[in-house]
C-alpha atoms as a PDB file:
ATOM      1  CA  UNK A   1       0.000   0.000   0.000  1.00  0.00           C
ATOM      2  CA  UNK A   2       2.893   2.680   0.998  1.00  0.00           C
ATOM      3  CA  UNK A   3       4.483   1.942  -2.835  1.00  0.00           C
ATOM      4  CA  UNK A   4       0.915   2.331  -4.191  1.00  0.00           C
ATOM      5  CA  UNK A   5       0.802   6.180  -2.684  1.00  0.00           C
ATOM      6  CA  UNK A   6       4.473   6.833  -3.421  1.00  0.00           C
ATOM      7  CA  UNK A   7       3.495   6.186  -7.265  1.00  0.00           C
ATOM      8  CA  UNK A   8       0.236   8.348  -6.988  1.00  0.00           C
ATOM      9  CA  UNK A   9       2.474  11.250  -5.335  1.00  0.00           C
ATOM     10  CA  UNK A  10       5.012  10.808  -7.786  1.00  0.00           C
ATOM     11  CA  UNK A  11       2.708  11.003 -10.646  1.00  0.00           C
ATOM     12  CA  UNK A  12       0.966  14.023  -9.338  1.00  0.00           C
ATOM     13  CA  UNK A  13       4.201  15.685  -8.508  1.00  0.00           C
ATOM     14  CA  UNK A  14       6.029  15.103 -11.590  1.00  0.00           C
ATOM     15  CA  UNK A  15       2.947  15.074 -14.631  1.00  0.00           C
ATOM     16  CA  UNK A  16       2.402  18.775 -14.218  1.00  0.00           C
ATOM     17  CA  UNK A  17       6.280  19.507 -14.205  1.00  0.00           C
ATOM     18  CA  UNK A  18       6.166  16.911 -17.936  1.00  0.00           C
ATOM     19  CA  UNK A  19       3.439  18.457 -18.954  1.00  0.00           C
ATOM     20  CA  UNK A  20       4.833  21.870 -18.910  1.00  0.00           C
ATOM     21  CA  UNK A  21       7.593  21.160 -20.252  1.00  0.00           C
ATOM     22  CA  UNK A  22       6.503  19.442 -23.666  1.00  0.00           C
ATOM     23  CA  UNK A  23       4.106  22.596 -24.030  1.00  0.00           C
ATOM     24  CA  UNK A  24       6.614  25.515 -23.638  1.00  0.00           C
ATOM     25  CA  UNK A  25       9.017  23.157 -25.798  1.00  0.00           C
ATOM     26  CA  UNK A  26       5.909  22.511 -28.263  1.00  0.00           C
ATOM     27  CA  UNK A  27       5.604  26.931 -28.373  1.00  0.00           C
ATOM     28  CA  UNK A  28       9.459  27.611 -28.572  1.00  0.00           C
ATOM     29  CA  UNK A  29       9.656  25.184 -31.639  1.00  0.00           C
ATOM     30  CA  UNK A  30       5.897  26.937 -33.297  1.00  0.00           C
ATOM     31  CA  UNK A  31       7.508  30.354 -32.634  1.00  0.00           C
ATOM     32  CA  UNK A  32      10.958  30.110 -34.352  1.00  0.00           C
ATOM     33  CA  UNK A  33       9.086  27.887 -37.268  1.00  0.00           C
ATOM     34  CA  UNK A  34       6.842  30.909 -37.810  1.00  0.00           C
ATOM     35  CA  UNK A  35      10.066  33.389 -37.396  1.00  0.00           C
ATOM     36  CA  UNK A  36      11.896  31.186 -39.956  1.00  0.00           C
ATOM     37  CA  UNK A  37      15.318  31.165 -37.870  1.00  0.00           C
ATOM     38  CA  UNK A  38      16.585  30.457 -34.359  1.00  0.00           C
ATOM     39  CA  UNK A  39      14.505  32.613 -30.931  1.00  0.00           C
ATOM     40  CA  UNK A  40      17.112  31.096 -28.642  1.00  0.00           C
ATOM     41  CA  UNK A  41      18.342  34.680 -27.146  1.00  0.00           C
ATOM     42  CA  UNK A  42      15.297  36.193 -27.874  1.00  0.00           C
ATOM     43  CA  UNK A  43      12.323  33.958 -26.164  1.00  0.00           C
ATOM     44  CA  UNK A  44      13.605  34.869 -22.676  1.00  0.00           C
ATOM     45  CA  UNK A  45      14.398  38.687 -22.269  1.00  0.00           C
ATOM     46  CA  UNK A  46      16.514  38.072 -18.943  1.00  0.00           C
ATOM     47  CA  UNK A  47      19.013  36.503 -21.639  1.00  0.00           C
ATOM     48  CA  UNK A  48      20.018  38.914 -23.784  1.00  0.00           C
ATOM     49  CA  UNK A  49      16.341  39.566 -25.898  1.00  0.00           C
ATOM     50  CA  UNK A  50      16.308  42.170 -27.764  1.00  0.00           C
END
């Protein structure tokens, strides 16, 4: 029974983080395919955005 809960906590804890994840990775890749070149410096302005 404990392993049972461990895997439910687990799967709540780390789904959301996943899920995240594939969806700003999912936007990133939609963006710079619409821009026609690479966003990398320019997604996040704390990196150097212009």
């Amino acid at each position: 029974m404990t392993i049972l809960w461990f895997v439910l906590f687990a799967a709540c804890a780390w789904g959301p983080l996943i899920w995240h994840n594939i969806a700003v990775s999912k936007r990133i890749a939609h963006e710079e395919k619409k821009a026609g070149r690479d966003l990398t410096n320019e997604i996040n302005p704390f990196t150097g955005g212009r």
